[in-house]
C-alpha atoms as a PDB file:
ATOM      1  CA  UNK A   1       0.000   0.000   0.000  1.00  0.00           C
ATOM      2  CA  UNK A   2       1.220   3.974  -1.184  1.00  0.00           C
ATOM      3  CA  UNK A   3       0.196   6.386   1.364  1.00  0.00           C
ATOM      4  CA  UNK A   4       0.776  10.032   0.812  1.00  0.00           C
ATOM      5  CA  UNK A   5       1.060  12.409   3.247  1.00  0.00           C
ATOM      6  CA  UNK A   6      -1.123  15.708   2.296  1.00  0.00           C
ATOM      7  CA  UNK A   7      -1.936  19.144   3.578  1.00  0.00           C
ATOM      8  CA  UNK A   8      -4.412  20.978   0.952  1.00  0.00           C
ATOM      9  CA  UNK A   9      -8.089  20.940   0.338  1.00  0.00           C
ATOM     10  CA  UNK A  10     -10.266  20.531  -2.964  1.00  0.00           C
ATOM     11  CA  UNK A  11     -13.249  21.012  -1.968  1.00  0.00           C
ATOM     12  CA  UNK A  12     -12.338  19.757   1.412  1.00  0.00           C
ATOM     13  CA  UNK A  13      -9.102  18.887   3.749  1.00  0.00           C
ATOM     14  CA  UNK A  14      -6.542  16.294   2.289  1.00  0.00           C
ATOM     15  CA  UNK A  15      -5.075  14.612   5.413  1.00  0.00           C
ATOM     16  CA  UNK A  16      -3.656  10.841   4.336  1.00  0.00           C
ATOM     17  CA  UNK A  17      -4.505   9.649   0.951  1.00  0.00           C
ATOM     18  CA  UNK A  18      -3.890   5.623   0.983  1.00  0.00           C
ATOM     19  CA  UNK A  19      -4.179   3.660  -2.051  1.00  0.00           C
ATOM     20  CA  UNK A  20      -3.266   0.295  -3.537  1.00  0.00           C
ATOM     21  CA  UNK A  21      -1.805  -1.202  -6.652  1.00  0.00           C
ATOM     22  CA  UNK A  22      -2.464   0.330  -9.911  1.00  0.00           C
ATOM     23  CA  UNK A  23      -4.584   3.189  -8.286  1.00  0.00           C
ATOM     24  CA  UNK A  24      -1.692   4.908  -6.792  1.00  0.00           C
ATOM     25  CA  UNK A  25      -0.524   6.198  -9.827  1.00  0.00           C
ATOM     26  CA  UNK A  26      -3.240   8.320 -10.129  1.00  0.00           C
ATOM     27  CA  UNK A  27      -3.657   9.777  -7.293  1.00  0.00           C
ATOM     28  CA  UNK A  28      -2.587  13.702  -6.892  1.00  0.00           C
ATOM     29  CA  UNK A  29      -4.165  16.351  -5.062  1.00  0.00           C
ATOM     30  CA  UNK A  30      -5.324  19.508  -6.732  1.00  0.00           C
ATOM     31  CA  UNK A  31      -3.529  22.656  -6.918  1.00  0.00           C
ATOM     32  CA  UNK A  32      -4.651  25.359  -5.434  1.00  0.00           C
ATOM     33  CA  UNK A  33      -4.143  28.879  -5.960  1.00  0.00           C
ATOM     34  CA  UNK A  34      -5.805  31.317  -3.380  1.00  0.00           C
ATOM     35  CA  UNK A  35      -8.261  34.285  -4.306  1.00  0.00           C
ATOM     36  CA  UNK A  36      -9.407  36.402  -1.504  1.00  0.00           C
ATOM     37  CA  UNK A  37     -10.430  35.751   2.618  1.00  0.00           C
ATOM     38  CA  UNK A  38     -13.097  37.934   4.414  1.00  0.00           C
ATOM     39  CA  UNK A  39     -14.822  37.035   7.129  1.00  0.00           C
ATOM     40  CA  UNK A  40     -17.634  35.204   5.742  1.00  0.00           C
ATOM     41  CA  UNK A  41     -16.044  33.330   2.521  1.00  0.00           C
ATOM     42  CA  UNK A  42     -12.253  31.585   1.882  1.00  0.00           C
ATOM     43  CA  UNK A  43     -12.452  31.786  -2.171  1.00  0.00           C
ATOM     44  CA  UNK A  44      -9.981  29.354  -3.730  1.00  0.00           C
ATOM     45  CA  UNK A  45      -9.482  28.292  -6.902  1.00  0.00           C
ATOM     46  CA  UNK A  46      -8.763  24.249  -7.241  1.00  0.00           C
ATOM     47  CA  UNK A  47      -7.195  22.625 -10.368  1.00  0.00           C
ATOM     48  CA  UNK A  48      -7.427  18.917 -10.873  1.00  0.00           C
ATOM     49  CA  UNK A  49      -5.452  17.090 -13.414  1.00  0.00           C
ATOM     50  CA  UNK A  50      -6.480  14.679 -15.857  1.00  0.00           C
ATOM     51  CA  UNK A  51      -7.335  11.215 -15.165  1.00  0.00           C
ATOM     52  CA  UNK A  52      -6.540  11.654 -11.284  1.00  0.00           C
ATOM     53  CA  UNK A  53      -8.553  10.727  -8.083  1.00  0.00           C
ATOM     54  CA  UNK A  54      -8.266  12.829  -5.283  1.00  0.00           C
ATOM     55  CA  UNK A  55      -9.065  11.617  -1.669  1.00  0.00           C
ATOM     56  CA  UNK A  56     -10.614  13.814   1.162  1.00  0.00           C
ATOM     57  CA  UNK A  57     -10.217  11.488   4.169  1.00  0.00           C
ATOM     58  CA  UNK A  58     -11.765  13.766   6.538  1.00  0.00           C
ATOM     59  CA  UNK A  59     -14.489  15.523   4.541  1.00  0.00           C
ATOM     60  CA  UNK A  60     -15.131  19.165   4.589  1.00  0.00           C
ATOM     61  CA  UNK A  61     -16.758  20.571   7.997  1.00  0.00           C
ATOM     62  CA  UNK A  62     -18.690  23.352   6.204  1.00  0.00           C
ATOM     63  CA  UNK A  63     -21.006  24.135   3.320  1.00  0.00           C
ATOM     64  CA  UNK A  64     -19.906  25.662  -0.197  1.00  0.00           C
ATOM     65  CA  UNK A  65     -20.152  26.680  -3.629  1.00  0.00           C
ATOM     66  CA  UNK A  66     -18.623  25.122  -6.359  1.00  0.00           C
ATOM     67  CA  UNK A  67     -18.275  26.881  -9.646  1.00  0.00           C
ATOM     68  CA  UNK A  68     -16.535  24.837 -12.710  1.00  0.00           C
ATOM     69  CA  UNK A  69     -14.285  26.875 -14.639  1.00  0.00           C
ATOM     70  CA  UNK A  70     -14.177  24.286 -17.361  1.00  0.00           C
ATOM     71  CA  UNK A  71     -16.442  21.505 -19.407  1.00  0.00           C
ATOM     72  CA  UNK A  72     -15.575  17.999 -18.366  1.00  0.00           C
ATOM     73  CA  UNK A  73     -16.820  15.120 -16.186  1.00  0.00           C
ATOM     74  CA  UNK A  74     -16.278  14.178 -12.334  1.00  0.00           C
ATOM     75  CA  UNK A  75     -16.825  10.955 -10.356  1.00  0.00           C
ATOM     76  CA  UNK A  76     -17.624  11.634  -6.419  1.00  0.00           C
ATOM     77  CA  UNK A  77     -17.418   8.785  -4.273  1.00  0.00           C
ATOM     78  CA  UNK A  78     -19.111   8.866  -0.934  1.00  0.00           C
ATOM     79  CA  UNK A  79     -18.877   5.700   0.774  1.00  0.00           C
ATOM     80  CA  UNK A  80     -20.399   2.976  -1.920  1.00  0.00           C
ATOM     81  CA  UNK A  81     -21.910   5.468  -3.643  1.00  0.00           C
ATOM     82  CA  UNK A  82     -20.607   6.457  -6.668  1.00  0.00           C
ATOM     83  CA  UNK A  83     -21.833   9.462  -9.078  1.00  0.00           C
ATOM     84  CA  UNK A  84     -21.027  10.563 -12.241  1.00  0.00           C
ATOM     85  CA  UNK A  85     -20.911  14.982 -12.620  1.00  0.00           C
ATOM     86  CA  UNK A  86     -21.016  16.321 -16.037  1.00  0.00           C
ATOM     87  CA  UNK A  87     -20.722  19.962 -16.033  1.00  0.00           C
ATOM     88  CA  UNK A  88     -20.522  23.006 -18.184  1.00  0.00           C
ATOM     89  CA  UNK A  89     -17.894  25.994 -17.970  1.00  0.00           C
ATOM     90  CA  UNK A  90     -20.242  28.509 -15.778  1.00  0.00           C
ATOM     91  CA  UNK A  91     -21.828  25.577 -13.797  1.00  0.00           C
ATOM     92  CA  UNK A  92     -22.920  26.039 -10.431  1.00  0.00           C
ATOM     93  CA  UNK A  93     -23.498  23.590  -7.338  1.00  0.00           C
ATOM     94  CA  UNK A  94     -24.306  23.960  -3.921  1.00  0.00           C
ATOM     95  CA  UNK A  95     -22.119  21.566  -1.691  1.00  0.00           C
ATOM     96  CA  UNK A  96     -22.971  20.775   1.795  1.00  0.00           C
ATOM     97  CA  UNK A  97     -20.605  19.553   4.595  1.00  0.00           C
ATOM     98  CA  UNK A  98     -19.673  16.233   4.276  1.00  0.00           C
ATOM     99  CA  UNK A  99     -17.695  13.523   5.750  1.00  0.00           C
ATOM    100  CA  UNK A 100     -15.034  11.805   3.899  1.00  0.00           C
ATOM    101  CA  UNK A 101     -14.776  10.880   0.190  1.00  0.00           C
ATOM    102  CA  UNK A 102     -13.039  11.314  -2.912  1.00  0.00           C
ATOM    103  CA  UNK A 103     -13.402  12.723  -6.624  1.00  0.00           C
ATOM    104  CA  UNK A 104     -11.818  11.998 -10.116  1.00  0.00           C
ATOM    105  CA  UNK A 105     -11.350  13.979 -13.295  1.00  0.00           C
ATOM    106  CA  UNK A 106     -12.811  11.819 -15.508  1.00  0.00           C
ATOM    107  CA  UNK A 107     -11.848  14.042 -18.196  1.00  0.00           C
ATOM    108  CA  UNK A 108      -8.904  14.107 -20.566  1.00  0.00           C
ATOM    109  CA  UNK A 109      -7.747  17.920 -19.692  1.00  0.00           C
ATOM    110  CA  UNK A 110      -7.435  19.934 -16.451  1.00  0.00           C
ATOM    111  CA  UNK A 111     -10.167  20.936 -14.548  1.00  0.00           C
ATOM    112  CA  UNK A 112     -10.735  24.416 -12.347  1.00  0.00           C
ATOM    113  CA  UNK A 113     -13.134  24.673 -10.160  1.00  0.00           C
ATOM    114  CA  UNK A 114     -13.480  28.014  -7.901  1.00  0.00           C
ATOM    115  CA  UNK A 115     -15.089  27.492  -4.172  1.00  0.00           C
ATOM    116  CA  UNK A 116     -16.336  29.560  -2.027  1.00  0.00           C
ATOM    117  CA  UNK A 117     -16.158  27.865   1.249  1.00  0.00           C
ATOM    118  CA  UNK A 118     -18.653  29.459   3.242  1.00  0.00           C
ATOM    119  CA  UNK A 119     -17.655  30.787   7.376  1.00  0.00           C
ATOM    120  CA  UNK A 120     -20.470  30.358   9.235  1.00  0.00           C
ATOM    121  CA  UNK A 121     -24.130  30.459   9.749  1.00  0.00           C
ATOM    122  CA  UNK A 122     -25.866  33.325   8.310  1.00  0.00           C
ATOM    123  CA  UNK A 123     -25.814  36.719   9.801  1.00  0.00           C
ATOM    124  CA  UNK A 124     -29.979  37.431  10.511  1.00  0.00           C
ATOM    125  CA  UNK A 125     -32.490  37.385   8.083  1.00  0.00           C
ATOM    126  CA  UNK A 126     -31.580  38.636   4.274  1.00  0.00           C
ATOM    127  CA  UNK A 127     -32.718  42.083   3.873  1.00  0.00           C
ATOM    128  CA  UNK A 128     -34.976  42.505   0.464  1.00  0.00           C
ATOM    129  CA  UNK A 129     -34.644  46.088  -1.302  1.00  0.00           C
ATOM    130  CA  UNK A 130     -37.559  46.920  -3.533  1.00  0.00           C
ATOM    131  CA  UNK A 131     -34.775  47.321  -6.362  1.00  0.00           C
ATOM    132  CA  UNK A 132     -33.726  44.003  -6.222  1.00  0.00           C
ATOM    133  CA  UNK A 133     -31.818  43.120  -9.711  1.00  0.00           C
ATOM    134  CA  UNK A 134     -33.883  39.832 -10.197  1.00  0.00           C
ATOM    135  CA  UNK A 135     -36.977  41.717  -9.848  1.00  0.00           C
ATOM    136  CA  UNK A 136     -36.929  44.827 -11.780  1.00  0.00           C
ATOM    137  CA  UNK A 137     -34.513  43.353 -13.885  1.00  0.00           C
ATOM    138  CA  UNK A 138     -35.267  39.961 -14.627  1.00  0.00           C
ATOM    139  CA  UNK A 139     -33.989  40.088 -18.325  1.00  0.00           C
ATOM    140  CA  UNK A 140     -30.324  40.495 -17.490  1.00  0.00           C
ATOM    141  CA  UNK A 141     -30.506  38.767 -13.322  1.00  0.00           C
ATOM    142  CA  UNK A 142     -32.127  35.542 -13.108  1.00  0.00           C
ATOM    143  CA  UNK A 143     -31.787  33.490  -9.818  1.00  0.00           C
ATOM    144  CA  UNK A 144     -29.681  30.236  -9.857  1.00  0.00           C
ATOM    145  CA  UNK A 145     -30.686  29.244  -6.530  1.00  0.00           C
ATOM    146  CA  UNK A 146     -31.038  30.122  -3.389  1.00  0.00           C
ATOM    147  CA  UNK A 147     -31.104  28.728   0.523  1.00  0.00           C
ATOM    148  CA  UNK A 148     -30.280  30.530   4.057  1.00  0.00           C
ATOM    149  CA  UNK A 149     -26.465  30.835   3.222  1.00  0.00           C
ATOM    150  CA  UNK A 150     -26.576  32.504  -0.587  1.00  0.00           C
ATOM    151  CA  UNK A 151     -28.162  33.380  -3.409  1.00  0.00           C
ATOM    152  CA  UNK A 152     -26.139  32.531  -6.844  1.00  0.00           C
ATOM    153  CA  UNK A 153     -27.204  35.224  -9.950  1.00  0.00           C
ATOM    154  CA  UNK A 154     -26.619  34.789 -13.236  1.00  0.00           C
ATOM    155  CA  UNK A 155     -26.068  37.994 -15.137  1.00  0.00           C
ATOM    156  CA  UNK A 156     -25.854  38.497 -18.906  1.00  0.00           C
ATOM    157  CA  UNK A 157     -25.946  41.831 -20.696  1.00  0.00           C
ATOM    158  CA  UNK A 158     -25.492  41.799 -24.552  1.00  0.00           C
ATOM    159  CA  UNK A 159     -23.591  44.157 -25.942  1.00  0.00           C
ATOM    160  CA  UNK A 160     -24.473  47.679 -25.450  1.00  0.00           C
ATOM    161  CA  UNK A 161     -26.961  46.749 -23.167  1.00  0.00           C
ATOM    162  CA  UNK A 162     -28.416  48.630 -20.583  1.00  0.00           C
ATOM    163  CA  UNK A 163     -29.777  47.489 -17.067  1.00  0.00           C
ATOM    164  CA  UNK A 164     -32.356  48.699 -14.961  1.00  0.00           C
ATOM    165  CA  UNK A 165     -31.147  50.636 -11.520  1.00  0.00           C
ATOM    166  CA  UNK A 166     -30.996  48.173  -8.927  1.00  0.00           C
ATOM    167  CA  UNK A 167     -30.000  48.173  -5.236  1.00  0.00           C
ATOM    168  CA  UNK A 168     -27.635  45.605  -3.501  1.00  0.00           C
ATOM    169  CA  UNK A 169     -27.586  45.022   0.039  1.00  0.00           C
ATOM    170  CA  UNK A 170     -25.258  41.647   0.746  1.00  0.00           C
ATOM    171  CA  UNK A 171     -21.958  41.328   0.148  1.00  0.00           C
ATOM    172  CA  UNK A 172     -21.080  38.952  -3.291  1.00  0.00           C
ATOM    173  CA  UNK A 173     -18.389  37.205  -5.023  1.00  0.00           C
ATOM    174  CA  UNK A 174     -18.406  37.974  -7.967  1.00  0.00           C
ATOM    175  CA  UNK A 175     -16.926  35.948 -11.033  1.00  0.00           C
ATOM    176  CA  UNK A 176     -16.532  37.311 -14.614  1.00  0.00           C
ATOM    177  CA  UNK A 177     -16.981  34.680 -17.077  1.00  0.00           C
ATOM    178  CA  UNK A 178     -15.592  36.505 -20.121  1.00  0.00           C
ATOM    179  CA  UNK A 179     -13.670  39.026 -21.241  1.00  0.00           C
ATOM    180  CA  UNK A 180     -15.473  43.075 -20.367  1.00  0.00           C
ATOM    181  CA  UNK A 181     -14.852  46.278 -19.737  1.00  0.00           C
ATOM    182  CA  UNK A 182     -12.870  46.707 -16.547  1.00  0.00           C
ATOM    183  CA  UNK A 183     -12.555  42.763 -16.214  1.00  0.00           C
ATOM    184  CA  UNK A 184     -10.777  39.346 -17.435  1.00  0.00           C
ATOM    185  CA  UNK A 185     -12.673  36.464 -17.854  1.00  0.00           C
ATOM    186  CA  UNK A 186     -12.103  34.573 -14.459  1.00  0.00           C
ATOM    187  CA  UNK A 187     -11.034  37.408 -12.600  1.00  0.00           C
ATOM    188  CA  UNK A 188     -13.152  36.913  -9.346  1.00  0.00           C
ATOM    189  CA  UNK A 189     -13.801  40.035  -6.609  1.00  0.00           C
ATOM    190  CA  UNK A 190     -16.058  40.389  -3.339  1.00  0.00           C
ATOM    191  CA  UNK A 191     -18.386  43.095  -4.029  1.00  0.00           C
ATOM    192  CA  UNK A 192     -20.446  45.376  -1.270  1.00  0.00           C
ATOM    193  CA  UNK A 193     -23.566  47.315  -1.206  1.00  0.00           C
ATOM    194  CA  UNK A 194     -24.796  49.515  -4.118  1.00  0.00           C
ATOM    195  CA  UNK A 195     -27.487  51.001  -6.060  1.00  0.00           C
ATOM    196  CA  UNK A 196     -26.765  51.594  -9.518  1.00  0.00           C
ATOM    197  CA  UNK A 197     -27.651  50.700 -13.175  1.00  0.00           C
ATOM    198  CA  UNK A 198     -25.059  48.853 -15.146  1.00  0.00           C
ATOM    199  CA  UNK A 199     -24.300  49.063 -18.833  1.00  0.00           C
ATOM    200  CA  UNK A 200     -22.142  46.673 -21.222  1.00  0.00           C
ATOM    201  CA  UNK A 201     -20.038  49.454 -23.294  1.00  0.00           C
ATOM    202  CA  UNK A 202     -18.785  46.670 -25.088  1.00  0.00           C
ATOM    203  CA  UNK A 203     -19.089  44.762 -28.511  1.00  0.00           C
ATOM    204  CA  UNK A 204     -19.236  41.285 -27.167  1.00  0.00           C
ATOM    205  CA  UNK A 205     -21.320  40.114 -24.126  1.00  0.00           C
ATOM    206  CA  UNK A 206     -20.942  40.270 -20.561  1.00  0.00           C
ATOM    207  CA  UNK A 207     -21.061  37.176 -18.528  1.00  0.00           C
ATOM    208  CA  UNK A 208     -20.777  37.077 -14.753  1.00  0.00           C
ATOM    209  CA  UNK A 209     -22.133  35.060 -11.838  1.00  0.00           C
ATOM    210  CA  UNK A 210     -22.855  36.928  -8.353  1.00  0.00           C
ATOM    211  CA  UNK A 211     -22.423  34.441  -5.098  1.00  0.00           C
ATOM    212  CA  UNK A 212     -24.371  36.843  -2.788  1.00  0.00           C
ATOM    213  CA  UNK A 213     -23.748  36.429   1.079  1.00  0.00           C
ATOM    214  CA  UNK A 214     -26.347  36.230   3.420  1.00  0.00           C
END
């Protein structure tokens, strides 16, 4: 038996990855390469090679969101249970604490995946502003999901768009999915209250997905 000796997280703590035979070639844990910390979010982004399982012996002791960077395929094992992930770049799941498991790229090129592990329990109740973007603004804000820790936007303007003025109250990670004005495509920032009215000045379209903080 190979055991390897680890100190990094996926989407949880590595602590002792053991593995037989043929298996052990294939094991390595994901980079990772850190974003921001506040108080309420650690915001990581995890890389996973080709072909490779990765084993989280202890779990993860809190809740997060996952958002793939990249098409491709996953296995998660929990236990004897075994499923299969297909996901699209711009993909977003909601991950609860866990105990241990494990989790293979499937695919046949690298896969990122940025988390946002959340810090605690939620603050109070979420305050609701009459300008909220998903309701006087459905056409460019439309709700992912949403429980008692977050609520995940999508936002798409097309170019030369215009929004509606809208009025934030919880902090958000934000992720830019593309190229725009003023961003990168996967540059990733934490974002606090405004009210504004936001325009695409651009040619192409605007992509982005708001984690918002409760």
């Amino acid at each position: 038996m190979t055991c390897l000796k680890r100190s990094t997280r996926l989407i949880g703590p590595f602590a002792l990855i053991c593995v037989s035979g043929l298996q052990a070639q294939n094991v390595s844990p994901p980079s990772m390469t850190p974003r921001f910390d506040t108080a309420q979010a650690h915001v990581v982004m995890a890389t996973l090679q080709s072909r490779t399982l990765a084993v989280a012996k202890n779990g993860h002791a809190t809740n997060r969101v996952l958002i793939y960077l990249d098409d491709g395929v996953m296995t998660h094992k929990d236990g004897d249970q075994s499923t299969r992930l297909e996901f699209r770049r711009g993909d977003v799941r909601w991950w609860p604490a866990s105990g241990a498991y494990s989790v293979e790229n499937s695919s046949d090129h690298p896969i990122r995946l940025l988390e946002i592990d959340l810090k605690g329990p939620p603050a109070g109740k979420a305050p609701v502003s009459p300008l909220d973007p998903a309701t006087v603004d459905p056409e460019h804000y439309k709700v992912v999901f949403e429980n008692d820790q977050v609520r995940v936007l999508r936002i798409h303007y097309g170019a030369h768009e215009k929004g509606q003025t809208h009025e934030h109250f919880l902090n958000r990670v934000v992720l830019y999915l593309n190229d725009q004005p003023g961003a990168k495509a996967d540059d990733v920032r934490m974002a606090g209250a405004a009210k504004h009215a936001e325009e695409n000045a651009s040619e192409q379209p605007a992509d982005r997905i708001a984690v918002e903080l409760k």
